[in-house]
PDB file of N, CA and C in Angstrom:
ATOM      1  N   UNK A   1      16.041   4.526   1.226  1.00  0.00           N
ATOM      2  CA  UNK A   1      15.262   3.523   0.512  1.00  0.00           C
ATOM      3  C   UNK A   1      14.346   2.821   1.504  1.00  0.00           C
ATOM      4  N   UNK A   2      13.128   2.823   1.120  1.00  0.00           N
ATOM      5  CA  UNK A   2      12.334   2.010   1.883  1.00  0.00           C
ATOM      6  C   UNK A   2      11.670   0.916   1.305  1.00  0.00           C
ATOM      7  N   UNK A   3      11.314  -0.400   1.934  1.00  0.00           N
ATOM      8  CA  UNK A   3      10.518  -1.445   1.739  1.00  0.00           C
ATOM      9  C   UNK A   3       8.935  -0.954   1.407  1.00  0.00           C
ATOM     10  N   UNK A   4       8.592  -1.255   0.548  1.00  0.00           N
ATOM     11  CA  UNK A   4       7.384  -0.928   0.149  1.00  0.00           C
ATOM     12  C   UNK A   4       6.606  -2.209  -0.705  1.00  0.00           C
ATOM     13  N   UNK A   5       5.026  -2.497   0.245  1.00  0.00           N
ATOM     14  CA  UNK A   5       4.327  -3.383  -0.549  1.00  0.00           C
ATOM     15  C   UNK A   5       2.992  -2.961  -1.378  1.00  0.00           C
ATOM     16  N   UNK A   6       3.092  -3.322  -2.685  1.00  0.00           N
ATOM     17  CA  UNK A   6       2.067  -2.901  -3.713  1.00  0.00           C
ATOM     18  C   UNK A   6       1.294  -4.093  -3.929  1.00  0.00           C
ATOM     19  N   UNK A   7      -0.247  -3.821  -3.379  1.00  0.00           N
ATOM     20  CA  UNK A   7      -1.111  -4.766  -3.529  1.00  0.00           C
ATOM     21  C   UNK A   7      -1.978  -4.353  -4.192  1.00  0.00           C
ATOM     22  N   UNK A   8      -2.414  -5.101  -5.792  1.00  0.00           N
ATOM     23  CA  UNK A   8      -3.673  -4.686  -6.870  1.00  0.00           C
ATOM     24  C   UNK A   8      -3.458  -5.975  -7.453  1.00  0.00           C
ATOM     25  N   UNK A   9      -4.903  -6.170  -7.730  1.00  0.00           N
ATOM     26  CA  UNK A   9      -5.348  -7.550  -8.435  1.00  0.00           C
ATOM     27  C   UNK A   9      -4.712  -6.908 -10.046  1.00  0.00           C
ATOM     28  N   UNK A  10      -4.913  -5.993 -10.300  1.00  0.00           N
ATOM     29  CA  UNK A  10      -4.322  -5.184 -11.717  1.00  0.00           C
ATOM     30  C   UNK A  10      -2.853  -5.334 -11.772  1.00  0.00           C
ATOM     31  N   UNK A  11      -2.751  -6.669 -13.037  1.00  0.00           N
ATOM     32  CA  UNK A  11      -1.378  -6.644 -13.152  1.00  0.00           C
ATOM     33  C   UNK A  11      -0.616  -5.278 -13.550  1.00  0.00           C
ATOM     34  N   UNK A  12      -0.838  -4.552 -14.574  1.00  0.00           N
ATOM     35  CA  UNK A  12      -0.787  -2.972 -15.547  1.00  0.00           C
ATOM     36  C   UNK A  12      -0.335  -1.900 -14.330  1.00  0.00           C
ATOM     37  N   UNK A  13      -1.532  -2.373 -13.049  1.00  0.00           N
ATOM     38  CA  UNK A  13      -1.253  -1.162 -11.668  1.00  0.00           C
ATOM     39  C   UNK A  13      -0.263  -1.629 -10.957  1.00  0.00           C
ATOM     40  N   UNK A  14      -0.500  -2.913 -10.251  1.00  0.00           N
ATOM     41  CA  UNK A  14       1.151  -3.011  -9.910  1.00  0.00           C
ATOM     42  C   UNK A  14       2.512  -2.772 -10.575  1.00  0.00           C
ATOM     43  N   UNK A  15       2.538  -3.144 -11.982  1.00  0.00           N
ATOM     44  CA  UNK A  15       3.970  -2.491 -12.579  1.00  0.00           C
ATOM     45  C   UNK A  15       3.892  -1.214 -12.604  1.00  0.00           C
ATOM     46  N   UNK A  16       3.060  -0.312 -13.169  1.00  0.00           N
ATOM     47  CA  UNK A  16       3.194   1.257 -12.674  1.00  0.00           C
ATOM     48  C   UNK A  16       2.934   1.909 -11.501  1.00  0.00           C
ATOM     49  N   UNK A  17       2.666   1.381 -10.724  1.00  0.00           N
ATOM     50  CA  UNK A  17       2.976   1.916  -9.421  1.00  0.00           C
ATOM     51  C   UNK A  17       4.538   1.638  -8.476  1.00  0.00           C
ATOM     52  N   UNK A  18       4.698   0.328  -9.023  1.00  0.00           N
ATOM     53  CA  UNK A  18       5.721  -0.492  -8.529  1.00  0.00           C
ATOM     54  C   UNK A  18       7.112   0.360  -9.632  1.00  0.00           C
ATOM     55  N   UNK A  19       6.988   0.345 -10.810  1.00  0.00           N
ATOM     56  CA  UNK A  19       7.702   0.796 -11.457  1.00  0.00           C
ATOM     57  C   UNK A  19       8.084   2.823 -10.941  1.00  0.00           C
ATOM     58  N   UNK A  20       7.033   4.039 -10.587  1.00  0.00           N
ATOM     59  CA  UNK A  20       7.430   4.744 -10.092  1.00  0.00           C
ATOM     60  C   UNK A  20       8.480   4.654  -8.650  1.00  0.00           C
ATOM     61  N   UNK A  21       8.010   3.780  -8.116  1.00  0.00           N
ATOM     62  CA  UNK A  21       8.412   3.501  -6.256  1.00  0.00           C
ATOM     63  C   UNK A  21       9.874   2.931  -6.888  1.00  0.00           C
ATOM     64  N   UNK A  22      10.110   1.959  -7.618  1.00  0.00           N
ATOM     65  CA  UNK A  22      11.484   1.953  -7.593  1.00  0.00           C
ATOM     66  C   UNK A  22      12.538   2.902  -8.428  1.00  0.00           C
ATOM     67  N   UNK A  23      11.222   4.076  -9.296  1.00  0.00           N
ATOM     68  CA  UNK A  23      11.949   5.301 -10.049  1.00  0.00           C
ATOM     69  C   UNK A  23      12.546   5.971  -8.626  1.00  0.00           C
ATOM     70  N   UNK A  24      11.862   6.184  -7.622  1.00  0.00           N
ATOM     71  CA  UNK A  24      12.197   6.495  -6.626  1.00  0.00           C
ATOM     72  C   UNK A  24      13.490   6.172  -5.621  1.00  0.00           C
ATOM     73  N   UNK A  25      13.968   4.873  -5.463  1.00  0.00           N
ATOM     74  CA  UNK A  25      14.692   4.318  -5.295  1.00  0.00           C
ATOM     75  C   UNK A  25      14.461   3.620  -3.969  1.00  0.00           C
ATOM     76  N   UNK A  26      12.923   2.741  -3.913  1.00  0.00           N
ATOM     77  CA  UNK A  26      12.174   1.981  -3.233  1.00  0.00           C
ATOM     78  C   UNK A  26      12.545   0.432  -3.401  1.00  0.00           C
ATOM     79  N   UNK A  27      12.752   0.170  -2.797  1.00  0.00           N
ATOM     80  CA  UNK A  27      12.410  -1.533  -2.876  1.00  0.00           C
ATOM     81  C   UNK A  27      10.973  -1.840  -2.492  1.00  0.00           C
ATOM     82  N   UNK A  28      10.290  -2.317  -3.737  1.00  0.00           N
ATOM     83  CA  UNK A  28       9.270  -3.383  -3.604  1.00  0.00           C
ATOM     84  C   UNK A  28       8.838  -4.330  -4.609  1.00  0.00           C
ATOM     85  N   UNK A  29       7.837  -4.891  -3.715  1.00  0.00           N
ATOM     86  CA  UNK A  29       7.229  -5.728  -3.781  1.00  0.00           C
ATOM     87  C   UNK A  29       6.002  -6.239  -4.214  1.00  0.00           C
ATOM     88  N   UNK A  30       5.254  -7.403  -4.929  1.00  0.00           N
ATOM     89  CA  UNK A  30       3.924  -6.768  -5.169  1.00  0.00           C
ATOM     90  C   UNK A  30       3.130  -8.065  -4.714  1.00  0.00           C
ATOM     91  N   UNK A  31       1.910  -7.804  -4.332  1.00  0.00           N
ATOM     92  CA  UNK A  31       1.089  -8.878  -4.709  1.00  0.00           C
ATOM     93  C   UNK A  31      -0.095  -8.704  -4.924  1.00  0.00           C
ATOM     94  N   UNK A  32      -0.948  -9.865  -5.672  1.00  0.00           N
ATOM     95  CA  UNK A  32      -1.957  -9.378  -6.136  1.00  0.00           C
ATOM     96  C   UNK A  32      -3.656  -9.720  -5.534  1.00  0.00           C
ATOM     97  N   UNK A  33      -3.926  -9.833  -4.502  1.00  0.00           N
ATOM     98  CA  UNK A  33      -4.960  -9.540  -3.348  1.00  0.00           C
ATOM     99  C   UNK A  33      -4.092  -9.382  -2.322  1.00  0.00           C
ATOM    100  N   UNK A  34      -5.170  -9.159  -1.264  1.00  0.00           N
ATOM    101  CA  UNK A  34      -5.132  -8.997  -0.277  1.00  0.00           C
ATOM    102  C   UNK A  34      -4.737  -9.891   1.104  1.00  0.00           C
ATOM    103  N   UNK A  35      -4.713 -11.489   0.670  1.00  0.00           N
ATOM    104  CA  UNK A  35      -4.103 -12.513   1.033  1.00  0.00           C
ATOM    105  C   UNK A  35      -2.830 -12.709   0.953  1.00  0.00           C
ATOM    106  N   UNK A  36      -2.797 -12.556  -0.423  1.00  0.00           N
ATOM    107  CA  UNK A  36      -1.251 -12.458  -0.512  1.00  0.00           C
ATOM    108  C   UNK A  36      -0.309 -11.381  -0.203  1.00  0.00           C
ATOM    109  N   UNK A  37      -1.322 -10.000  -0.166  1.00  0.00           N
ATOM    110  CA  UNK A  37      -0.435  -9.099   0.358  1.00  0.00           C
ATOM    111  C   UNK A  37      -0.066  -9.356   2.237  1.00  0.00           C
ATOM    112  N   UNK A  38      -1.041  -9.843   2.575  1.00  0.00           N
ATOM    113  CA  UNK A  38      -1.278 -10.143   3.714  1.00  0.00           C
ATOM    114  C   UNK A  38       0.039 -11.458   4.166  1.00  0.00           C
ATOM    115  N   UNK A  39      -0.065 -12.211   3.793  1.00  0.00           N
ATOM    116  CA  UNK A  39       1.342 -13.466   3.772  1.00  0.00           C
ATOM    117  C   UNK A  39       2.418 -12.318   3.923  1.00  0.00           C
ATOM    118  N   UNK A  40       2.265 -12.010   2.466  1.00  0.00           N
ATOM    119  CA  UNK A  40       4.123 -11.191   2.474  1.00  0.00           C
ATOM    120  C   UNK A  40       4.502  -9.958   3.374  1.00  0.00           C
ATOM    121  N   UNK A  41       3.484  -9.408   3.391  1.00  0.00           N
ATOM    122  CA  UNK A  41       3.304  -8.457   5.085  1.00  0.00           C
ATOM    123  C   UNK A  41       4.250  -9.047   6.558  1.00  0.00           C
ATOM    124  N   UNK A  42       3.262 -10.434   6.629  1.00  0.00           N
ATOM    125  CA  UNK A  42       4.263 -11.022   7.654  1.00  0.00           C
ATOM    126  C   UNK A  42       5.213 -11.534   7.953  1.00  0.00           C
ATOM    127  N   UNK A  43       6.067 -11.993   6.380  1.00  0.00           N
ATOM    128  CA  UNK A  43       6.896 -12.546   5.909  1.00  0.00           C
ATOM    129  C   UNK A  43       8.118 -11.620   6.368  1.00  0.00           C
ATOM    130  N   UNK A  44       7.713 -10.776   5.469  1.00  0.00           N
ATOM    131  CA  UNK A  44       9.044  -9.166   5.335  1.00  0.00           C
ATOM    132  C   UNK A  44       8.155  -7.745   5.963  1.00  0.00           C
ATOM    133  N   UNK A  45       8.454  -7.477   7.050  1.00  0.00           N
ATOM    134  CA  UNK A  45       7.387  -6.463   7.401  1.00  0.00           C
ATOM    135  C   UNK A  45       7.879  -5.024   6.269  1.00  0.00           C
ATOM    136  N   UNK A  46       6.623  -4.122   5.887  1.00  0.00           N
ATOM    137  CA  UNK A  46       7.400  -3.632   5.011  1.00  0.00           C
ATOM    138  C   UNK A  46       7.394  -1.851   5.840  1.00  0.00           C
ATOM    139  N   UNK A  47       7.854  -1.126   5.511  1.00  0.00           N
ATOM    140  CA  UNK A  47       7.470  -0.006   5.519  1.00  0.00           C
ATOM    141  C   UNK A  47       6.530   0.914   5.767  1.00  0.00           C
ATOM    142  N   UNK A  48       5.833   0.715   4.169  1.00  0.00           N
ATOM    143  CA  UNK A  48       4.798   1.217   3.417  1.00  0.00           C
ATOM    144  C   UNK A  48       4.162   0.035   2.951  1.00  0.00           C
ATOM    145  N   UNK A  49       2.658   0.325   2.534  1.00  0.00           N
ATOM    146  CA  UNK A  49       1.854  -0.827   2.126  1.00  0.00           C
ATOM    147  C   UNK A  49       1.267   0.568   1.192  1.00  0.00           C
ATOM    148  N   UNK A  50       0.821   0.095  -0.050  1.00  0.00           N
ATOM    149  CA  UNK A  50       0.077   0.842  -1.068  1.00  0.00           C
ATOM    150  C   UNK A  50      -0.852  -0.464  -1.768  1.00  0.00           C
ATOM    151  N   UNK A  51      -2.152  -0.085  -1.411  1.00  0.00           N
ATOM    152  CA  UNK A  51      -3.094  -1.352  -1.904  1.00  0.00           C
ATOM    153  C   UNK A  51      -4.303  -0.709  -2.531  1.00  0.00           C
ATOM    154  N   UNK A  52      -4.753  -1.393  -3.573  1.00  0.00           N
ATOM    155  CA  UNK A  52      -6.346  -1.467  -4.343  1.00  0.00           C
ATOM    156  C   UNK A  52      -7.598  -1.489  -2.768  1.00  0.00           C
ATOM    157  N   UNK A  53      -8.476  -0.980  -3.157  1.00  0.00           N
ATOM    158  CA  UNK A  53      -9.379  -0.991  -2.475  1.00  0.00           C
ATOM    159  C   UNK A  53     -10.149  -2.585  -3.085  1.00  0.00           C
ATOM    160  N   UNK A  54     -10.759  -2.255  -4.036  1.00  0.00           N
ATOM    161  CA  UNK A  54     -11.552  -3.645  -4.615  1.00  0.00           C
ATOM    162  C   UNK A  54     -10.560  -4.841  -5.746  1.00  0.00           C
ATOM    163  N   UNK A  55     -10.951  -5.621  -4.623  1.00  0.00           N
ATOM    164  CA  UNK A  55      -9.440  -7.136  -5.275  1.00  0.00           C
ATOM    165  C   UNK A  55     -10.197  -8.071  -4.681  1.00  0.00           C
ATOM    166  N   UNK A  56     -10.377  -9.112  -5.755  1.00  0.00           N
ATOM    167  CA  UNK A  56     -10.846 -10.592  -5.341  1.00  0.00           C
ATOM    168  C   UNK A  56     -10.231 -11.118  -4.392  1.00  0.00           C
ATOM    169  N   UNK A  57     -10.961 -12.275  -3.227  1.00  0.00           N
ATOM    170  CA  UNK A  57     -10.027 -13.531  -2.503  1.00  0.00           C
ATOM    171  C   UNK A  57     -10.160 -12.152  -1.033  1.00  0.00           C
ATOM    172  N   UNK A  58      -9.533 -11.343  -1.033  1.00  0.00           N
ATOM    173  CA  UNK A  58      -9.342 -10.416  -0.001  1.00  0.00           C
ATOM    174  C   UNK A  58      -9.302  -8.714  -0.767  1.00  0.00           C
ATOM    175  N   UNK A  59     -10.437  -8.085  -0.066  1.00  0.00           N
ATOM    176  CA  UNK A  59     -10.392  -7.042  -0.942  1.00  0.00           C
ATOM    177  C   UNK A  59      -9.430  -6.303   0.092  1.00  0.00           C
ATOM    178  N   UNK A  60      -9.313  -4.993  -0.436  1.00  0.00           N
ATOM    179  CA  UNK A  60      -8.310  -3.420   0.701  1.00  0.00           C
ATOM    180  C   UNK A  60      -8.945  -3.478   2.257  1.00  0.00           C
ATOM    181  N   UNK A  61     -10.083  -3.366   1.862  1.00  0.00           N
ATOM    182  CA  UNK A  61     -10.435  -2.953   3.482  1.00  0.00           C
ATOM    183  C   UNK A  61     -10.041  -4.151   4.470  1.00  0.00           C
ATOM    184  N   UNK A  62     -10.676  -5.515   3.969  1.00  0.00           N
ATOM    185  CA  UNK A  62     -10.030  -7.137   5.178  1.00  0.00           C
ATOM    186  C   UNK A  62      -8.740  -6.737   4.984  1.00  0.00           C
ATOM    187  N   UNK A  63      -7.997  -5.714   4.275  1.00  0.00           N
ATOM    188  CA  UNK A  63      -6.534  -6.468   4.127  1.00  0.00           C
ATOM    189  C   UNK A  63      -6.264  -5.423   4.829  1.00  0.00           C
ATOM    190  N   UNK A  64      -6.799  -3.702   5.054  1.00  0.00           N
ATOM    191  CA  UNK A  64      -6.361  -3.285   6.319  1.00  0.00           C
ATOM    192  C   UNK A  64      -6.668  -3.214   7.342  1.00  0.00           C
ATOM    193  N   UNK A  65      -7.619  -4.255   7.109  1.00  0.00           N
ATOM    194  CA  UNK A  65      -8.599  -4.468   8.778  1.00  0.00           C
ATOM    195  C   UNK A  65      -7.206  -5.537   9.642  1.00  0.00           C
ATOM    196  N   UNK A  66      -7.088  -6.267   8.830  1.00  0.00           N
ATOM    197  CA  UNK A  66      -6.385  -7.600   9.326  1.00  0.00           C
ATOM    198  C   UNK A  66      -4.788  -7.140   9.265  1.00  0.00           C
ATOM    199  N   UNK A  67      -4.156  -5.764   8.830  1.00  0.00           N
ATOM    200  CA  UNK A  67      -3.100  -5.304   9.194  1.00  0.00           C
ATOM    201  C   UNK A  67      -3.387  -4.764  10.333  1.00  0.00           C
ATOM    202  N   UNK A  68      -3.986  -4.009  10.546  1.00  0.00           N
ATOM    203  CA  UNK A  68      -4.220  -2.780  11.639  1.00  0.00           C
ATOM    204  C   UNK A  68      -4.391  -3.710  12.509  1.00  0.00           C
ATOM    205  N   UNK A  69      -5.086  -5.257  13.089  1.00  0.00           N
ATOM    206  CA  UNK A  69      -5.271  -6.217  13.907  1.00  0.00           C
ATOM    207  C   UNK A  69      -4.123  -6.709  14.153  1.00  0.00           C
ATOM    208  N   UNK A  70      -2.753  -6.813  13.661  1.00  0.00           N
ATOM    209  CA  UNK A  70      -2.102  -7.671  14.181  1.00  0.00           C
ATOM    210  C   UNK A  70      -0.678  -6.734  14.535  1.00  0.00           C
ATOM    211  N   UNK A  71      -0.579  -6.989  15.870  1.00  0.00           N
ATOM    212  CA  UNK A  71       0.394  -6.222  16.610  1.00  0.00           C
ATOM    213  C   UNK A  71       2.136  -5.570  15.821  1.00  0.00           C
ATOM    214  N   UNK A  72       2.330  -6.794  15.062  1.00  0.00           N
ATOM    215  CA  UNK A  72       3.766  -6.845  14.015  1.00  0.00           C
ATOM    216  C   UNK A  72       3.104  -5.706  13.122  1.00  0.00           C
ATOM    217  N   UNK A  73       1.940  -5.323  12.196  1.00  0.00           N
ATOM    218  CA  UNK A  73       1.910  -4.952  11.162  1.00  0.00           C
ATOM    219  C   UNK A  73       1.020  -3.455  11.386  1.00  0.00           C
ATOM    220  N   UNK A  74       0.811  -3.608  12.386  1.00  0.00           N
ATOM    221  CA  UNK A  74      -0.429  -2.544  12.934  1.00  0.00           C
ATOM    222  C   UNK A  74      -0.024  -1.047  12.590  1.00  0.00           C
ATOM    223  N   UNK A  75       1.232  -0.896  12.759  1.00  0.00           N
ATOM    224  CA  UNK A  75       1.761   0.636  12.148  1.00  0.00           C
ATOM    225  C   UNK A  75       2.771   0.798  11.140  1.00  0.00           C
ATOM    226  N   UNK A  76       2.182   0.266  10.210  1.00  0.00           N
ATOM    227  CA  UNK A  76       2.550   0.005   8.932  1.00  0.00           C
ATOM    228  C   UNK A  76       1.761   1.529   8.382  1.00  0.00           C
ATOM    229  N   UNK A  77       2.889   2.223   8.028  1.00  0.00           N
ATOM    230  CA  UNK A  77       1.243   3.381   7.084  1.00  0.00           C
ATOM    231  C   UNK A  77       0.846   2.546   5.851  1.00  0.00           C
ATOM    232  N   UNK A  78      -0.562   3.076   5.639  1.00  0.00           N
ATOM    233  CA  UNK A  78      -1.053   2.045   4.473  1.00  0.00           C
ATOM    234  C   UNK A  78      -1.671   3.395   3.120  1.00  0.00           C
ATOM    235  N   UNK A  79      -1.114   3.287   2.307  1.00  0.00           N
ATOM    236  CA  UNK A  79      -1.908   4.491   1.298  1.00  0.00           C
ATOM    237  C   UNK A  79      -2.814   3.433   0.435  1.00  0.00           C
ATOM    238  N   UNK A  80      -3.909   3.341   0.263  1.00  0.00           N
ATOM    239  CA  UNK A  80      -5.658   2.709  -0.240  1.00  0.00           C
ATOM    240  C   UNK A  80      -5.516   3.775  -1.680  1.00  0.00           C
ATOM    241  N   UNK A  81      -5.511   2.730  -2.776  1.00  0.00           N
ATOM    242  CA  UNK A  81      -6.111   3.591  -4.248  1.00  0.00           C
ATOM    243  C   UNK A  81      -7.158   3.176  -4.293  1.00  0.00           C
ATOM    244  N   UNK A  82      -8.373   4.111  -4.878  1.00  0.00           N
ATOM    245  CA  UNK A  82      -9.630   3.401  -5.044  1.00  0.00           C
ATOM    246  C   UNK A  82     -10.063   4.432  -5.794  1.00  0.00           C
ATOM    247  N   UNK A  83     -10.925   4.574  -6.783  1.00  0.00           N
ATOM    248  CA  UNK A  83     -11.943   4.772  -7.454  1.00  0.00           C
ATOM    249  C   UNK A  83     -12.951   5.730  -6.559  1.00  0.00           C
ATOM    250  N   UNK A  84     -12.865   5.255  -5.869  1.00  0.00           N
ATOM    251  CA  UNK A  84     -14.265   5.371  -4.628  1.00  0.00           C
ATOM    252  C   UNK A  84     -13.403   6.004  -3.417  1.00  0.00           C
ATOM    253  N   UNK A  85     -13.116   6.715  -2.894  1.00  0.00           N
ATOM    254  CA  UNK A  85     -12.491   7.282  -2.162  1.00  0.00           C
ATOM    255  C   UNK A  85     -13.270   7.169  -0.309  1.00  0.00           C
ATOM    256  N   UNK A  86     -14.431   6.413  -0.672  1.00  0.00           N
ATOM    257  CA  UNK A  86     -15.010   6.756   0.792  1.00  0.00           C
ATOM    258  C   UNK A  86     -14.759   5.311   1.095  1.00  0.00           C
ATOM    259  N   UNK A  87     -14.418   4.504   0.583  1.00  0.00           N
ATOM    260  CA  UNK A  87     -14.211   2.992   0.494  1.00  0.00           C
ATOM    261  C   UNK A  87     -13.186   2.365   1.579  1.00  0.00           C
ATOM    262  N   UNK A  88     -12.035   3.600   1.725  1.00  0.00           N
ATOM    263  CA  UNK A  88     -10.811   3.647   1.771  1.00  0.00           C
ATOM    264  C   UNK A  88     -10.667   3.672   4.022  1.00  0.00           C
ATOM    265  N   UNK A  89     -11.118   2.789   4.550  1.00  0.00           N
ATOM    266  CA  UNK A  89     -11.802   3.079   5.975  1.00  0.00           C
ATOM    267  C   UNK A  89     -10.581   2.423   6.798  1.00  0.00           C
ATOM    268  N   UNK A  90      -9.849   3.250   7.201  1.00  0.00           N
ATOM    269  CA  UNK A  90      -8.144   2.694   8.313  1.00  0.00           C
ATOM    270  C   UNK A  90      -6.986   2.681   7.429  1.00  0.00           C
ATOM    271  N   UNK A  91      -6.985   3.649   6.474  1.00  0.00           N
ATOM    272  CA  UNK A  91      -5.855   3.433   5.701  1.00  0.00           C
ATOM    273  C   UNK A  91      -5.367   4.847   6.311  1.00  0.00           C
ATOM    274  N   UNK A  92      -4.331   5.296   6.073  1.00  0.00           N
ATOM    275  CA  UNK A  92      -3.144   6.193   6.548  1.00  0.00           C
ATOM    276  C   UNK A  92      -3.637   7.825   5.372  1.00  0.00           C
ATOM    277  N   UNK A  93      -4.096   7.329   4.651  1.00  0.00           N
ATOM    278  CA  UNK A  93      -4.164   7.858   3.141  1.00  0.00           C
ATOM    279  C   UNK A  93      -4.898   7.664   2.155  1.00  0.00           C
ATOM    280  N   UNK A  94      -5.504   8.117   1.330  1.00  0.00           N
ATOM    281  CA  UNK A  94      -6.553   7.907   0.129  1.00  0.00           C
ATOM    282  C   UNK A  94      -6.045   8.284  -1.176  1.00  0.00           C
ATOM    283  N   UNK A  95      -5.652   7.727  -2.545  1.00  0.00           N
ATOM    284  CA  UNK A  95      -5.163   8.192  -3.714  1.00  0.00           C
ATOM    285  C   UNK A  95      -6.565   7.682  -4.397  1.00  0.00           C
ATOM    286  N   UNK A  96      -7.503   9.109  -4.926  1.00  0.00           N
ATOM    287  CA  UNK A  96      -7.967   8.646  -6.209  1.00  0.00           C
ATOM    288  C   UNK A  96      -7.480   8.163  -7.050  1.00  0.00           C
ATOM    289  N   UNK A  97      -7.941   7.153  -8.010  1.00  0.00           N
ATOM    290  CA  UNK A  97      -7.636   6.583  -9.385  1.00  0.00           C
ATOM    291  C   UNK A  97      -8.391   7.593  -9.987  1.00  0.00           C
ATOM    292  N   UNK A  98      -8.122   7.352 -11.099  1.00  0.00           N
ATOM    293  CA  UNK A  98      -6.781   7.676 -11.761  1.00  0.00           C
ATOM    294  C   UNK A  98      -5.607   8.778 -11.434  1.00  0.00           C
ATOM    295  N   UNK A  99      -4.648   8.550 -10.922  1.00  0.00           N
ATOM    296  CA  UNK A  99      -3.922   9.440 -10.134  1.00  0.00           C
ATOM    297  C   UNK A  99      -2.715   9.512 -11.186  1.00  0.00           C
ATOM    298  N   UNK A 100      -1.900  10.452 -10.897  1.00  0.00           N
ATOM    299  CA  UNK A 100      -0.161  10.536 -11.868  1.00  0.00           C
ATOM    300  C   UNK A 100       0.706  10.047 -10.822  1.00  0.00           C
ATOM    301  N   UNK A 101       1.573  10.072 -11.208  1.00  0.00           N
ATOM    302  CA  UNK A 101       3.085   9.603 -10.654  1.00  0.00           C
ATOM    303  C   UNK A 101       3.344  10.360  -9.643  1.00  0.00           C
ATOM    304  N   UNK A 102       3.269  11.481  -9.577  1.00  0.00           N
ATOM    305  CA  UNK A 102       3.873  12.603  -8.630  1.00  0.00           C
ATOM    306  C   UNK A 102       3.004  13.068  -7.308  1.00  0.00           C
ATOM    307  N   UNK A 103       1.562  12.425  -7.683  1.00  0.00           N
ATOM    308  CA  UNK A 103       0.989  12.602  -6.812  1.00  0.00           C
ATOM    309  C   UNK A 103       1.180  11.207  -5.437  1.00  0.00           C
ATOM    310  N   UNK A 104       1.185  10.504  -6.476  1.00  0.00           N
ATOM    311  CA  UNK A 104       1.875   9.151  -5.522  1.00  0.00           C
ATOM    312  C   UNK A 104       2.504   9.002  -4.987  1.00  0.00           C
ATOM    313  N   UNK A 105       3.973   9.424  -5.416  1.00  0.00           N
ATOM    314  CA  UNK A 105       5.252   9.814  -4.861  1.00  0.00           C
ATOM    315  C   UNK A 105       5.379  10.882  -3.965  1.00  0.00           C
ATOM    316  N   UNK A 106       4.518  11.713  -3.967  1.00  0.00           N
ATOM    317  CA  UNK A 106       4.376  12.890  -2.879  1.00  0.00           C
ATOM    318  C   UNK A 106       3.399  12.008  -1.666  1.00  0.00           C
ATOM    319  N   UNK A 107       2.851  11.757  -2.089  1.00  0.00           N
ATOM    320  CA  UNK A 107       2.378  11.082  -0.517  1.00  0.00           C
ATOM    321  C   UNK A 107       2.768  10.161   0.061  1.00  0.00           C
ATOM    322  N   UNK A 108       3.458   8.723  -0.788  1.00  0.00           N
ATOM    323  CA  UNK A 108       4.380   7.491  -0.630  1.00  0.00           C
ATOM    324  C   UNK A 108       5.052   8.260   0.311  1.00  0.00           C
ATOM    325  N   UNK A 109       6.458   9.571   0.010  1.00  0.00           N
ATOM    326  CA  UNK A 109       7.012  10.163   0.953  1.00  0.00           C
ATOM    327  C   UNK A 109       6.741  10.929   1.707  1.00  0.00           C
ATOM    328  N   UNK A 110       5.645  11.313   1.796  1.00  0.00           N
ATOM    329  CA  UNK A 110       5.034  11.968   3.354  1.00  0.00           C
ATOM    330  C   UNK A 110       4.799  11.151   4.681  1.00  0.00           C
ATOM    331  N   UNK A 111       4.164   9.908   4.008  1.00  0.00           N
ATOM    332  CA  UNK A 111       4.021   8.791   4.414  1.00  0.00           C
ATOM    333  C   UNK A 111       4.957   8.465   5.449  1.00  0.00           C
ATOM    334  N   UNK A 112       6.400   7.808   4.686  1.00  0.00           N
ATOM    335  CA  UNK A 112       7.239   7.632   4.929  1.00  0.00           C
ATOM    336  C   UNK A 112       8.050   8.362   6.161  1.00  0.00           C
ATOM    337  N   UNK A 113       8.063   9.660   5.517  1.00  0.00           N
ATOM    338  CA  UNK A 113       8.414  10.499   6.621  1.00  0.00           C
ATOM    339  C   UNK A 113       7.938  10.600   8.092  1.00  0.00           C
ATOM    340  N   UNK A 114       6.663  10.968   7.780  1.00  0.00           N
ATOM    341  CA  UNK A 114       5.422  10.564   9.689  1.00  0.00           C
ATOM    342  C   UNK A 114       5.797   9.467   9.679  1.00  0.00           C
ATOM    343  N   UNK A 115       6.102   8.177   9.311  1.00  0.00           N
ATOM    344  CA  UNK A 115       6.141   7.044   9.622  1.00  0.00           C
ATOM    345  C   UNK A 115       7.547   6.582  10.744  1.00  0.00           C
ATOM    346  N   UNK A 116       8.936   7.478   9.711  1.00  0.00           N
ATOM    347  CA  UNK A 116      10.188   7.619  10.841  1.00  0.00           C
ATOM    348  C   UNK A 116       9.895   8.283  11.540  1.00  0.00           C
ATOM    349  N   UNK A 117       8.991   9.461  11.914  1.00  0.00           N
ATOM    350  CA  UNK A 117       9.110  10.403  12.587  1.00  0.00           C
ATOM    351  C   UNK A 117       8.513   9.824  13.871  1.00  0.00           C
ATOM    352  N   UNK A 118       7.540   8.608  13.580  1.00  0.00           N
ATOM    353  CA  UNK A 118       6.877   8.091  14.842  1.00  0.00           C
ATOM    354  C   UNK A 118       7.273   6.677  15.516  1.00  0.00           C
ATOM    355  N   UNK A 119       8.883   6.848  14.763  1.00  0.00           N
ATOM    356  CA  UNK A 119       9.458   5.668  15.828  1.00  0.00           C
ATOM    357  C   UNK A 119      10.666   6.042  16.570  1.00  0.00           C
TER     358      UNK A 119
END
């Protein structure tokens, strides 16, 4: 089981994304910009980070600019959903929207995996 944080201004995307990850048997978490994903980042370091590219207050990219900047959070893998796939600039990973479940979950745990594999 891993700690996992789900950041989308989309209430609808955080419960279904959040809702597969704990089909999975994930613990997480959600919040909804990039500020707040950013707080709870430093709060509970997580795992995995899975975030919206475009979100009011703090969009994806400040929010993995300002992970990748700070020494605690910096190798965090980060998987970026976006619409826009070129948007997606220091993330670990890129999920087009509209994506399925399985495609998520296949990369959430790839993720995961390089992630133990590189400590």
């Amino acid at each position: 089981m891993a700690r996992i944080l789900v950041v989308d201004d989309e209430p609808d995307e955080r419960f279904l994304v959040g809702r597969t990850l704990k089909n999975q048997g994930h613990d997480v978490t959600v919040a909804e910009n990039g500020a707040a994903g950013l707080q709870v980042a430093r709060e509970r370091i997580p795992d995995l980070v899975v975030t919206d590219v475009m979100m009011p207050v703090m969009d994806g990219i400040e929010f993995i600019r300002r992970l990748r900047g700070d020494p605690a959070t910096a190798g965090i893998p980060i998987l970026a959903a976006s619409g826009d796939t070129h948007l997606a600039g220091g993330a670990d990973a890129v999920l087009a929207k509209p994506y399925d479940d399985r495609r998520l979950a296949m990369i959430v745990n790839s993720l995961l995996k390089k992630g133990r594999e590189g400590r």
